[in-house]
N, C-alpha and C. Protein backbone atom coordinates (compact mmCIF):
# COMPACT_ATOMS: atom_id res chain seq x y z
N UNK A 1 0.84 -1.19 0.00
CA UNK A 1 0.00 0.00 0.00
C UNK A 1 0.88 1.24 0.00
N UNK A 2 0.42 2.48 -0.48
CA UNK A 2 1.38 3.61 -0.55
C UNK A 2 0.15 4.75 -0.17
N UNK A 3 0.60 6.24 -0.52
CA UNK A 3 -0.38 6.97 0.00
C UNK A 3 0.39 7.96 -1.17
N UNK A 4 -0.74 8.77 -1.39
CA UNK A 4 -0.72 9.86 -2.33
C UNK A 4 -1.84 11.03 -2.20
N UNK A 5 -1.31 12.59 -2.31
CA UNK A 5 -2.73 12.99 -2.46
C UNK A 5 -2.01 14.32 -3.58
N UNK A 6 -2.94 15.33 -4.08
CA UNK A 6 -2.83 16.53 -4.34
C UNK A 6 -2.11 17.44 -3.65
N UNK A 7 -1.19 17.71 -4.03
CA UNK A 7 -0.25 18.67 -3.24
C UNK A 7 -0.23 20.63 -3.47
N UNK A 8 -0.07 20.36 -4.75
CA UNK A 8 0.43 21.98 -5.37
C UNK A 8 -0.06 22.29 -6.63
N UNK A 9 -1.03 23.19 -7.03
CA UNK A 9 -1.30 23.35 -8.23
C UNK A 9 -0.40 24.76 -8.50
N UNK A 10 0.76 24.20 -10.05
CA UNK A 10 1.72 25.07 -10.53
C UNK A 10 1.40 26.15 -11.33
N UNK A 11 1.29 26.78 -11.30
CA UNK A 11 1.64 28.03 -12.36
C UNK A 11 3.24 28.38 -13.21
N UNK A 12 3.26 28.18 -14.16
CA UNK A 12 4.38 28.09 -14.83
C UNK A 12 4.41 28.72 -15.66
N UNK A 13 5.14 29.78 -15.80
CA UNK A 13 5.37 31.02 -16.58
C UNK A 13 6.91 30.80 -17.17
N UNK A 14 6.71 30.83 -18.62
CA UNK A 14 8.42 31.15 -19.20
C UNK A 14 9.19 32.50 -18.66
N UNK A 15 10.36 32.95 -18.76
CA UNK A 15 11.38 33.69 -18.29
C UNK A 15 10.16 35.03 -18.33
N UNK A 16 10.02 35.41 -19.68
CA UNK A 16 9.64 36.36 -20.18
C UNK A 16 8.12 37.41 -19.87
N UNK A 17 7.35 36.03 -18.98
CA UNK A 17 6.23 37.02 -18.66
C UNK A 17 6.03 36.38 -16.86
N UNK A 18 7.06 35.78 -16.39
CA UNK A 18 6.53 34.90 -15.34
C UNK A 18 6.99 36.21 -14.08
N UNK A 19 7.35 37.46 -14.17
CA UNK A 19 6.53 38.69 -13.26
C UNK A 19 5.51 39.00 -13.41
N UNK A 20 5.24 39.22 -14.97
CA UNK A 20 3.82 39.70 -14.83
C UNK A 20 2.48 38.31 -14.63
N UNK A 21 2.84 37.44 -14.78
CA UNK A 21 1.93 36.17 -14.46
C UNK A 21 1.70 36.38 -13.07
N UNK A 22 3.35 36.05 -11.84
CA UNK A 22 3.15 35.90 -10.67
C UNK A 22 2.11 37.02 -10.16
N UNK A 23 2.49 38.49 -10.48
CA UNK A 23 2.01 39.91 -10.19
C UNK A 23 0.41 39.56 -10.04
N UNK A 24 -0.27 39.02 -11.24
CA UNK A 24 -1.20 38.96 -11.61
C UNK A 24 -2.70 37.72 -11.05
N UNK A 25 -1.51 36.49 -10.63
CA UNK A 25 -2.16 35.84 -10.23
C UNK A 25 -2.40 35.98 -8.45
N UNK A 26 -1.38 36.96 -8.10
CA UNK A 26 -1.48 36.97 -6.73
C UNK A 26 -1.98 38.27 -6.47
N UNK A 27 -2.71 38.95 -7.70
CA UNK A 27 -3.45 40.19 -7.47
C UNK A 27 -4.87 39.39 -7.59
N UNK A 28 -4.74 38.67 -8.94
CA UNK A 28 -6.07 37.65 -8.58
C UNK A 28 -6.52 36.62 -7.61
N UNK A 29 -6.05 36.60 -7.22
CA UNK A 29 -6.18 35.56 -5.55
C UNK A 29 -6.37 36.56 -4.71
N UNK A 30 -5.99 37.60 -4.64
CA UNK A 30 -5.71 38.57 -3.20
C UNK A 30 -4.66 38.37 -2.07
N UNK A 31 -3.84 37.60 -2.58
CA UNK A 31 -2.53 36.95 -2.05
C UNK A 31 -1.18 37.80 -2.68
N UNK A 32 -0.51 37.98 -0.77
CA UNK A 32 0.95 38.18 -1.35
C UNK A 32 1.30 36.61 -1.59
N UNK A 33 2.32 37.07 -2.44
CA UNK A 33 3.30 35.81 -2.87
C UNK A 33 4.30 35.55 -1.90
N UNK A 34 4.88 34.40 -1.42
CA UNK A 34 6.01 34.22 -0.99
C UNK A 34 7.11 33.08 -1.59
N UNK A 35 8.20 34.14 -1.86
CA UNK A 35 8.83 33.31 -2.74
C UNK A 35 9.93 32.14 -1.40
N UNK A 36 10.07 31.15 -2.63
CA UNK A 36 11.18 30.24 -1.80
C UNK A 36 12.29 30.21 -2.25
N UNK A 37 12.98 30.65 -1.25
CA UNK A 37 14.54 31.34 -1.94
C UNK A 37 15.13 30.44 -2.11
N UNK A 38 15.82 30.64 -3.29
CA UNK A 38 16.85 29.27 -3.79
C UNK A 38 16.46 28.55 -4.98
N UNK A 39 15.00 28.70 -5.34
CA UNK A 39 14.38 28.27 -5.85
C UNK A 39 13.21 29.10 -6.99
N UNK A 40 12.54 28.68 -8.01
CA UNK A 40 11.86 29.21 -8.82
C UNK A 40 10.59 29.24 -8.76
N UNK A 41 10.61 28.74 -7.42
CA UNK A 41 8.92 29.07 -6.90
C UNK A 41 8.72 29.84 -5.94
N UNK A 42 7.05 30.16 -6.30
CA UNK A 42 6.61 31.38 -4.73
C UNK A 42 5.08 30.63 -4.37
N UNK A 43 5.05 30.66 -3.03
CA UNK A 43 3.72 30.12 -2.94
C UNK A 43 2.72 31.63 -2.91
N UNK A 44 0.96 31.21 -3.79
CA UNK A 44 0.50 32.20 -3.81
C UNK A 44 -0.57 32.05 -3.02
N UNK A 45 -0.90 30.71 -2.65
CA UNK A 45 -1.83 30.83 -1.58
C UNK A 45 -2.12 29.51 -1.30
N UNK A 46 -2.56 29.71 0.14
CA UNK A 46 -2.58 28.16 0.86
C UNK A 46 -4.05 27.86 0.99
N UNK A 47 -4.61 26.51 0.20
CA UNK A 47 -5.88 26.30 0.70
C UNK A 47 -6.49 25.33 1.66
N UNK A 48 -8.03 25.36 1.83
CA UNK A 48 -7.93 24.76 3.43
C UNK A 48 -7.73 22.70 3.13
N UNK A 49 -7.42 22.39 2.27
CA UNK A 49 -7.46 21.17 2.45
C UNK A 49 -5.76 21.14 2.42
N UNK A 50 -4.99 22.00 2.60
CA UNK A 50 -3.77 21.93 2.41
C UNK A 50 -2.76 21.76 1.62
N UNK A 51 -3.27 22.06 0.22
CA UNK A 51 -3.18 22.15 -0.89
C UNK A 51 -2.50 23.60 -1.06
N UNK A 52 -1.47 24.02 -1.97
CA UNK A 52 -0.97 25.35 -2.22
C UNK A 52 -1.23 25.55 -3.59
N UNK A 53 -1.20 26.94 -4.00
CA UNK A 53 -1.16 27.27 -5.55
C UNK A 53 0.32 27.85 -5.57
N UNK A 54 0.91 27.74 -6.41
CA UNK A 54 2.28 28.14 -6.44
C UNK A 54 2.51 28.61 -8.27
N UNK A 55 3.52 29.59 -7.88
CA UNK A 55 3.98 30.23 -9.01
C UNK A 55 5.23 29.45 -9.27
N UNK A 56 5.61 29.01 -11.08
CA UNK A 56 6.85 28.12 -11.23
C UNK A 56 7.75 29.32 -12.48
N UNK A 57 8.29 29.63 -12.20
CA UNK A 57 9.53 30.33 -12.97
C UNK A 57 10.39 29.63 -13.97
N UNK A 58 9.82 29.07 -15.48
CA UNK A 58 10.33 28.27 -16.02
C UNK A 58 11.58 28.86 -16.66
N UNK A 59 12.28 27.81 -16.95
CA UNK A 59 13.38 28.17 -17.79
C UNK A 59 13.34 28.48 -19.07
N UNK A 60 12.85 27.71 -19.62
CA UNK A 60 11.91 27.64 -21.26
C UNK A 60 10.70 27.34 -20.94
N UNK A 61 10.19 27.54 -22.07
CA UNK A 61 8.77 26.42 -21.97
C UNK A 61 7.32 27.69 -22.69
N UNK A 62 5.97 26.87 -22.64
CA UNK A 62 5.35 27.73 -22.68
C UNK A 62 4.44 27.64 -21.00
N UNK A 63 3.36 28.56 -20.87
CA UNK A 63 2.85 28.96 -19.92
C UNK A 63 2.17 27.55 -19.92
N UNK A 64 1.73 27.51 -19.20
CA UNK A 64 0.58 25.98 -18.45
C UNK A 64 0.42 26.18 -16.78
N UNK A 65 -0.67 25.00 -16.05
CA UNK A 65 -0.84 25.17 -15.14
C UNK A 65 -0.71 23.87 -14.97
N UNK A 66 0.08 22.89 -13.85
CA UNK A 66 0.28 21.94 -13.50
C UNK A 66 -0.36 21.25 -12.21
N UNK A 67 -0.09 20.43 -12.07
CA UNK A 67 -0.43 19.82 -10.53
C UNK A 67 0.85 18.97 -10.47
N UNK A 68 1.05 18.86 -9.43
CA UNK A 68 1.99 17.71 -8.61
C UNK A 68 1.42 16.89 -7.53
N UNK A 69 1.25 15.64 -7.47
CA UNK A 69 0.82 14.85 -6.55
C UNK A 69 1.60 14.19 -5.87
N UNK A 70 1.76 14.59 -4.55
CA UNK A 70 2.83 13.85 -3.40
C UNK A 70 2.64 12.58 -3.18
N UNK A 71 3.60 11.25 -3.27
CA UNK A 71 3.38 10.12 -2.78
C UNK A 71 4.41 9.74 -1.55
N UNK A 72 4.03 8.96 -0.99
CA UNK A 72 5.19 8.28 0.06
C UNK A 72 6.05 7.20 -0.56
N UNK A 73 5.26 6.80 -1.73
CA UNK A 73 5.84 5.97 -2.52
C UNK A 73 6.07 6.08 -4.57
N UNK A 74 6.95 6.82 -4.58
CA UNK A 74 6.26 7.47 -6.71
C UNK A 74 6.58 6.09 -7.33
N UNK A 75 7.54 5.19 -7.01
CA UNK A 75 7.21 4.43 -7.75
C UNK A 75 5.80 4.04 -8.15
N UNK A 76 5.37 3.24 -6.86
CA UNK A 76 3.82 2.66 -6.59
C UNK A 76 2.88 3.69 -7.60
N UNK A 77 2.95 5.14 -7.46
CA UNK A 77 1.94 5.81 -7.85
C UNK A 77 2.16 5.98 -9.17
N UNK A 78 3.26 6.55 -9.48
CA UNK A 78 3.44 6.30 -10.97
C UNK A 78 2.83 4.95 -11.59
N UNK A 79 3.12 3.69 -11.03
CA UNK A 79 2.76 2.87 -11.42
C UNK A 79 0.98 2.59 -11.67
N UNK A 80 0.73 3.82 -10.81
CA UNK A 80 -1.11 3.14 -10.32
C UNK A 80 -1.80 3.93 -11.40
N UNK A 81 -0.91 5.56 -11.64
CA UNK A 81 -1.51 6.40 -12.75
C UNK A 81 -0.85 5.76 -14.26
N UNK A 82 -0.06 4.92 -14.07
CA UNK A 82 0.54 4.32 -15.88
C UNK A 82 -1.05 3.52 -15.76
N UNK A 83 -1.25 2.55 -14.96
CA UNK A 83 -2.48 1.89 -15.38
C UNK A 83 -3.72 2.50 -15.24
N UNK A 84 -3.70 3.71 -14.94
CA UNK A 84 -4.66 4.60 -15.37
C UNK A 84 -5.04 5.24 -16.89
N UNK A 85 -3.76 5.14 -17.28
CA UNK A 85 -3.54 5.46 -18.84
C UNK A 85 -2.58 6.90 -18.90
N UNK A 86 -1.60 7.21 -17.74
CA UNK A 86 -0.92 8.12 -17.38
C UNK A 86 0.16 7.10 -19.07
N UNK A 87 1.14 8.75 -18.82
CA UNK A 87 2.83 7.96 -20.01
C UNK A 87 3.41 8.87 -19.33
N UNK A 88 4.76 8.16 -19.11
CA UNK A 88 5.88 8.71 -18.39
C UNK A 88 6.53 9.33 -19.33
N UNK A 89 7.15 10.73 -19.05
CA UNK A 89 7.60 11.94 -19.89
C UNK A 89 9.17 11.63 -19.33
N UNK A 90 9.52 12.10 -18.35
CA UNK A 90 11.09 12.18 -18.00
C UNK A 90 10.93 12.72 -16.38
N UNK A 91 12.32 11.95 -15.47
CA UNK A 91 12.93 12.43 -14.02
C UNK A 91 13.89 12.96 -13.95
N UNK A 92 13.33 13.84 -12.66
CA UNK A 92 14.15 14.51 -12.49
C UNK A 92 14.08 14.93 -10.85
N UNK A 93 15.42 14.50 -10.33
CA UNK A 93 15.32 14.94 -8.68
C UNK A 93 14.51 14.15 -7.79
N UNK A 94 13.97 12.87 -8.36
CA UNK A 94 12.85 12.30 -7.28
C UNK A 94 11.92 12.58 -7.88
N UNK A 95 11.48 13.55 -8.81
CA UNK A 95 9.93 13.86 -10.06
C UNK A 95 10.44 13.27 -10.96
N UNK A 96 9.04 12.49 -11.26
CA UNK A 96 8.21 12.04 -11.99
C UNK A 96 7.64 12.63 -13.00
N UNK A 97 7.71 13.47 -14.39
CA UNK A 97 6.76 14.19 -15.06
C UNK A 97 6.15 13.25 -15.85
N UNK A 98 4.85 13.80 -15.65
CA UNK A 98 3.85 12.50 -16.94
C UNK A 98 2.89 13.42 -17.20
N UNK A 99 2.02 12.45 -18.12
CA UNK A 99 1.12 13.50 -18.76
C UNK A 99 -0.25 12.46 -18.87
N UNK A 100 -0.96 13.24 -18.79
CA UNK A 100 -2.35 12.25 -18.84
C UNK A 100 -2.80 11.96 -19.90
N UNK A 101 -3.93 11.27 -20.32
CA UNK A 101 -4.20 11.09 -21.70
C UNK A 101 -4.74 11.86 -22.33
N UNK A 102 -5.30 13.02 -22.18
CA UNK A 102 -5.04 14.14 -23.09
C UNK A 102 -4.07 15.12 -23.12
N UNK A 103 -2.83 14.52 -22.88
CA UNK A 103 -1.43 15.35 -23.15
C UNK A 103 -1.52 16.33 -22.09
N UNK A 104 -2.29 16.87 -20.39
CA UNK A 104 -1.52 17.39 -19.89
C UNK A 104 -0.40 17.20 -18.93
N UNK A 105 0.24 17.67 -18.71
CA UNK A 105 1.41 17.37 -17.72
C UNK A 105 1.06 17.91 -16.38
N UNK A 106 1.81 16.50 -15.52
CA UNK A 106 1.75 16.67 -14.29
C UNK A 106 2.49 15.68 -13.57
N UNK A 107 3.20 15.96 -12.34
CA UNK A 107 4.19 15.31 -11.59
C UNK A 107 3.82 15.17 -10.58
N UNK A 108 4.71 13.68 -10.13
CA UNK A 108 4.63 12.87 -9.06
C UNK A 108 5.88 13.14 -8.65
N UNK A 109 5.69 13.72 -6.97
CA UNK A 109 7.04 14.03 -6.38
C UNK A 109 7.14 13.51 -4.93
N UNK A 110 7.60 13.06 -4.19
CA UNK A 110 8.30 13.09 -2.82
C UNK A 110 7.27 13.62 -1.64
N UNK A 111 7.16 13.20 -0.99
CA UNK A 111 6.57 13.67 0.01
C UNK A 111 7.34 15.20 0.42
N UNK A 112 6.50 16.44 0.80
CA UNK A 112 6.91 17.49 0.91
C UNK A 112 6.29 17.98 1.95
N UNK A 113 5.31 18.07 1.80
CA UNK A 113 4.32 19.16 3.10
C UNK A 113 4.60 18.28 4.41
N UNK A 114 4.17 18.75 5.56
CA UNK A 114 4.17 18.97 6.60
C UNK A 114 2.78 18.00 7.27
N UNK A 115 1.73 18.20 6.56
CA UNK A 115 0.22 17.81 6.58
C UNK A 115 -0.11 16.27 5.46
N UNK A 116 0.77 15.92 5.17
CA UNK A 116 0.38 14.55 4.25
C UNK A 116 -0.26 13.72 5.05
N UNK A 117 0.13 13.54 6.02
CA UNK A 117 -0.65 11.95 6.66
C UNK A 117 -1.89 12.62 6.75
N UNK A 118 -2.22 13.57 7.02
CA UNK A 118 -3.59 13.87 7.50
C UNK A 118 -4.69 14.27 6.35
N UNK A 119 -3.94 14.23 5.14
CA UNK A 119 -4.92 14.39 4.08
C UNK A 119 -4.72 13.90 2.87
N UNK A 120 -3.42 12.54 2.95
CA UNK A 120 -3.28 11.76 1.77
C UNK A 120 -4.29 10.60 1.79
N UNK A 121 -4.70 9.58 0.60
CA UNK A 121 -5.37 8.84 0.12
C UNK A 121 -4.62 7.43 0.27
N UNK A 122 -4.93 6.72 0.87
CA UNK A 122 -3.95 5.25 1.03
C UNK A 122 -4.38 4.60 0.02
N UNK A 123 -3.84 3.96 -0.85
CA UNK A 123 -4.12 3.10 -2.17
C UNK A 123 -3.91 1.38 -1.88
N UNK A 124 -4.62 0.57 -2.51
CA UNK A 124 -4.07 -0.75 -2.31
C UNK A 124 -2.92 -1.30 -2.87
């Protein structure tokens, strides 16, 4: 058995507009941003199931909105969303990027938050 739930829905902005994205989405939320230093993300707001929206500062790319789903186990889950009809894209760092069957992308990463046991999904 493993456990997985919804962690972070991404906002991902290329170099070129990802101030005015962050600016914008955390004027639309009514949220300051807080960025995580070191890193290319800012969280823009925390919701009550413990879930964050976060801003992603891409390197390339085009704009999209992602999700990442925390497991205790990515093998297992990767494995549970391939037989879902998930396809594995490429790793990186402990992520997982895949894409669902209508081509969007989304990653399976590591346990991160603080609050997982109390609001992940135990799988068989």
């Amino acid at each position: 058995m493993h456990r997985s739930r919804l962690h972070v829905v991404l906002i991902d902005s290329p170099p070129e507009s990802a101030d005015a994205a962050l600016d914008f989405w955390s004027a639309a939320l009514g949220q300051q941003p807080t960025p995580e230093e070191g890193t290319p993300f800012s969280v823009i707001a925390r919701l009550e199931g413990g879930q964050i929206v976060a801003h992603q500062r891409l390197g390339e790319g085009e704009p999209r909105i992602h999700l990442d789903l925390e497991s205790d186990d990515t093998a297992a889950e990767v494995a549970r969303l391939e037989n879902l009809g998930a396809t594995r894209m490429s790793e990186y760092d402990g992520c997982i990027q895949l894409q669902d069957p209508s081509g969007l992308v989304f990653c399976v990463v590591p346990v991160q938050s603080a609050d997982f046991d109390e609001h992940a999904t135990t799988w068989p």
